[in-house]
C-alpha atoms as a PDB file:
ATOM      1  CA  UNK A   1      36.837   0.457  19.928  1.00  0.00           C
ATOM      2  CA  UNK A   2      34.335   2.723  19.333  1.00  0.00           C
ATOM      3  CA  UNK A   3      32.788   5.421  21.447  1.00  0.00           C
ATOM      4  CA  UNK A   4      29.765   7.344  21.879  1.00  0.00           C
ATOM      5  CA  UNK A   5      31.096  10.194  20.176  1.00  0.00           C
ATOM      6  CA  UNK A   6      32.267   7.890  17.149  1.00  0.00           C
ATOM      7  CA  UNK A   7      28.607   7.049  17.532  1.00  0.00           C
ATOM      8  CA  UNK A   8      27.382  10.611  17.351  1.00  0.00           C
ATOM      9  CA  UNK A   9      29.223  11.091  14.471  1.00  0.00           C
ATOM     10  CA  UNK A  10      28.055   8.332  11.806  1.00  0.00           C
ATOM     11  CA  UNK A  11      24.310   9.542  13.621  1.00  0.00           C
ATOM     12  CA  UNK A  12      25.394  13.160  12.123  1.00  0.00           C
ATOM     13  CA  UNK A  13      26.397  12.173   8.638  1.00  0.00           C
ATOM     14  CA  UNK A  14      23.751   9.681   8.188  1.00  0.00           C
ATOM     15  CA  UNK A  15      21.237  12.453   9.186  1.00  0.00           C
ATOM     16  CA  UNK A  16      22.594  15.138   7.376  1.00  0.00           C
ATOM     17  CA  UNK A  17      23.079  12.993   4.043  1.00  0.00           C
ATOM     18  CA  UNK A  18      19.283  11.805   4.380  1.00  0.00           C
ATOM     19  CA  UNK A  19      18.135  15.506   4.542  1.00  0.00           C
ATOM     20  CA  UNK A  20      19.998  16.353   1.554  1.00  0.00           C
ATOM     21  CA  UNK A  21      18.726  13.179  -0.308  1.00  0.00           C
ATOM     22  CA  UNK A  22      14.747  14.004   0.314  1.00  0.00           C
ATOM     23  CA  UNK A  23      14.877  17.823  -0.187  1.00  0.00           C
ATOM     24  CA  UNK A  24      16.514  17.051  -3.468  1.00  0.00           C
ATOM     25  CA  UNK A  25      13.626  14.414  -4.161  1.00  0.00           C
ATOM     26  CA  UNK A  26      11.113  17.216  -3.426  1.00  0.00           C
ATOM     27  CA  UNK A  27      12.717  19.582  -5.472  1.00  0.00           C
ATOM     28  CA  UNK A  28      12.325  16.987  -8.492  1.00  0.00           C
ATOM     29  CA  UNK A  29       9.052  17.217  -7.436  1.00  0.00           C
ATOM     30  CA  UNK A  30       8.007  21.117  -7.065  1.00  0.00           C
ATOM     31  CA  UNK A  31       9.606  21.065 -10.866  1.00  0.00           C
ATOM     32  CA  UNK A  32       6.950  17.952 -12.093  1.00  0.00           C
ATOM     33  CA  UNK A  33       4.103  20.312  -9.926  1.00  0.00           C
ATOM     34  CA  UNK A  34       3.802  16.622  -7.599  1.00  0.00           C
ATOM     35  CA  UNK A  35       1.988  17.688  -4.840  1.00  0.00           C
ATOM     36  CA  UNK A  36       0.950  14.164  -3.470  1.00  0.00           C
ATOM     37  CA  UNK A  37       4.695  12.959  -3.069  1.00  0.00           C
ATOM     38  CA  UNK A  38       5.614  16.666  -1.859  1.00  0.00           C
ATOM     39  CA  UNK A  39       3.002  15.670   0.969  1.00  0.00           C
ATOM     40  CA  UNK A  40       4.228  11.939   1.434  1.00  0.00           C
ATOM     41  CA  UNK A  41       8.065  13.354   1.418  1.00  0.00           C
ATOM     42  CA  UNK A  42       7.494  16.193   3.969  1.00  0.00           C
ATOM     43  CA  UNK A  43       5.522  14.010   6.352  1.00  0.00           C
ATOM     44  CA  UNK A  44       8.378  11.732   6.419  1.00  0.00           C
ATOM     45  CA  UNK A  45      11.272  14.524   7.203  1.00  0.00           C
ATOM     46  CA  UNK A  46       9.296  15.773  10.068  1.00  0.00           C
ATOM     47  CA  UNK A  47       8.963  12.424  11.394  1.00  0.00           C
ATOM     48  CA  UNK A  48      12.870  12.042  10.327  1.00  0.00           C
ATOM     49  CA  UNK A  49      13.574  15.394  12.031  1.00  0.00           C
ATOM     50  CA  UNK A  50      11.784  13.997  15.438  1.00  0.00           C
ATOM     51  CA  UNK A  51      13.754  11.189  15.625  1.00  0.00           C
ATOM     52  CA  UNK A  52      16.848  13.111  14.803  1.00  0.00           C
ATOM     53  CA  UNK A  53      16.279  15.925  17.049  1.00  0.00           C
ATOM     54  CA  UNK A  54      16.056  18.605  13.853  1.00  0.00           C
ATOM     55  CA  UNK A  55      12.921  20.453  15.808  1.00  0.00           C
ATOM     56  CA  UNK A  56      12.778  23.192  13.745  1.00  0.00           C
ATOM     57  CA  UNK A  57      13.156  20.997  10.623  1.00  0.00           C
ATOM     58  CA  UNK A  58       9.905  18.846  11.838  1.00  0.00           C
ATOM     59  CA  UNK A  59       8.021  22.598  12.301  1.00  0.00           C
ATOM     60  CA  UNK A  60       8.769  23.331   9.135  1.00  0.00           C
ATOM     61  CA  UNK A  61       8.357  20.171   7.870  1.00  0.00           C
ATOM     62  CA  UNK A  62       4.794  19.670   9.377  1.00  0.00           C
ATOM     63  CA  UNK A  63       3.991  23.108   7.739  1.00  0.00           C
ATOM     64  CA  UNK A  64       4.611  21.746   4.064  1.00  0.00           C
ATOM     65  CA  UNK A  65       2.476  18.804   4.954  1.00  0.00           C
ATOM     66  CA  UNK A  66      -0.850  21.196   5.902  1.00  0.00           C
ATOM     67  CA  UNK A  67      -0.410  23.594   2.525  1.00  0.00           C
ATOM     68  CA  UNK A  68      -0.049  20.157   0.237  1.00  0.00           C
ATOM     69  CA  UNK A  69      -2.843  19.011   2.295  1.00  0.00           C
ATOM     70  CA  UNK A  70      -4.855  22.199   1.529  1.00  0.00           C
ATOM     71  CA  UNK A  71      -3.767  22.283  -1.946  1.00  0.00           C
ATOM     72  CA  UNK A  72      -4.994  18.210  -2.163  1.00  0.00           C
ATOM     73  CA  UNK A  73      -8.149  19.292  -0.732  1.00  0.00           C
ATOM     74  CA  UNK A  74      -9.483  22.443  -0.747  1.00  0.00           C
ATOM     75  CA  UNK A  75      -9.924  23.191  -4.916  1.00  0.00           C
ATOM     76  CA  UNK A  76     -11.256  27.174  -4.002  1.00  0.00           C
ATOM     77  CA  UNK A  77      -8.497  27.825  -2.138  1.00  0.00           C
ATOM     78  CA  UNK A  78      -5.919  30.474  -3.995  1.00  0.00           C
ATOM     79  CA  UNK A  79      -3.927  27.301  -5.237  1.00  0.00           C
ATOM     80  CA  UNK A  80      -0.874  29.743  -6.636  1.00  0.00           C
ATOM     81  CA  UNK A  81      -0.480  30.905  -2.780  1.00  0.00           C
ATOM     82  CA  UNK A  82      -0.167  27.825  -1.352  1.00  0.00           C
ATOM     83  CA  UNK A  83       1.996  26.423  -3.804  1.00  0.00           C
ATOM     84  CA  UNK A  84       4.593  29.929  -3.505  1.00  0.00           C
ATOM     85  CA  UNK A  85       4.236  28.978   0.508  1.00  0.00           C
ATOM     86  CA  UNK A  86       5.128  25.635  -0.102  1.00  0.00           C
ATOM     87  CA  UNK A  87       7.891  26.583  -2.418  1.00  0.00           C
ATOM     88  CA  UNK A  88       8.985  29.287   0.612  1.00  0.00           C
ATOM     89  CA  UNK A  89       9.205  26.657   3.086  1.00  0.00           C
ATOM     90  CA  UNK A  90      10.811  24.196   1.078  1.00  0.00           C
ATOM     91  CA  UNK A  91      13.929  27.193   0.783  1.00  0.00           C
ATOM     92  CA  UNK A  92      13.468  27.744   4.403  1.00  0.00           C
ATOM     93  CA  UNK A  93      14.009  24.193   5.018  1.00  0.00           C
ATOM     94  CA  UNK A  94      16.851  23.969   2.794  1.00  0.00           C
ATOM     95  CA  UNK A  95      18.509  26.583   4.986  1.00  0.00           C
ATOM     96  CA  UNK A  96      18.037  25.229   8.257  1.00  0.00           C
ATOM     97  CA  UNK A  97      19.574  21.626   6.971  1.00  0.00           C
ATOM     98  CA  UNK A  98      22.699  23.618   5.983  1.00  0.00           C
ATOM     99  CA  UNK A  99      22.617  25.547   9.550  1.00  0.00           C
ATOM    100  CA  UNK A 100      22.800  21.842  10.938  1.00  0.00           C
ATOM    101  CA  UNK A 101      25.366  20.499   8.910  1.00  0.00           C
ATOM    102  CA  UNK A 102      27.766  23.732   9.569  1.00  0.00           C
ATOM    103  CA  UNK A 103      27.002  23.203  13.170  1.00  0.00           C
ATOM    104  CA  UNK A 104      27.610  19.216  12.810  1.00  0.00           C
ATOM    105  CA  UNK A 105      30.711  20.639  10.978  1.00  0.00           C
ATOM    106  CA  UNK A 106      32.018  22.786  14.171  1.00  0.00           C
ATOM    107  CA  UNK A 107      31.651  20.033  16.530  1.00  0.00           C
END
C-alpha cells in the first residue's frame, strides 16, 4: 500500500524532472535568440512552481516573463540588457532547481 510519503515522493521526482525538462527547452531557446517561447516557457514554470510550492522558482520565473515581455514590446528599450537579465535569471533559476532537488535528495 502506498502512503503519503510514497506520494510525496513520485510528487518530488515528477517536479524536479519537469524543471529540468523546460529549463533545458529554454536554453534551446536563448541559443535560437526565441524570445516568444522564452516568454510562453517561463510563464508556465511559474505557474508550475505555484502549484509545486517552488516560490522562489515562480519569483524568478515571473521575472523572465516581464524582461521577454519588455523585450516583445518595448523596441527602444536597451534590448542587449534585457536579454543579459534574462540570460542571468535563467542561471539563477537553474540554481535554485538544483537547491531543490539536493534538498528533495536529503529528505
Amino acid at each position: 500500500m502506498k502512503t503519503d510519503k510514497d506520494f510525496q515522493k513520485v510528487v518530488e521526482s515528477l517536479s524536479k524532472n519537469y524543471l529540468n525538462k523546460v529549463l533545458k527547452i529554454i536554453d534551446k531557446l536563448i541559443k535560437e535568440n526565441n524570445i516568444q517561447n522564452i516568454y510562453s516557457e517561463s510563464h508556465k514554470l511559474k505557474g508550475s512552481g505555484k502549484t509545486y510550492g517552488f516560490d522562489k522558482i515562480s519569483i524568478v520565473s515571473l521575472e523572465v516573463e516581464e524582461l521577454c515581455k519588455q523585450l516583445l514590446t518595448d523596441k527602444t528599450e536597451d534590448i542587449k540588457k534585457n536579454k543579459d537579465m534574462v540570460i542571468k535569471k535563467i542561471k539563477k533559476l537553474k540554481n535554485l532547481t538544483e537547491e531543490y532537488i539536493c534538498i528533495g535528495a536529503k529528505s
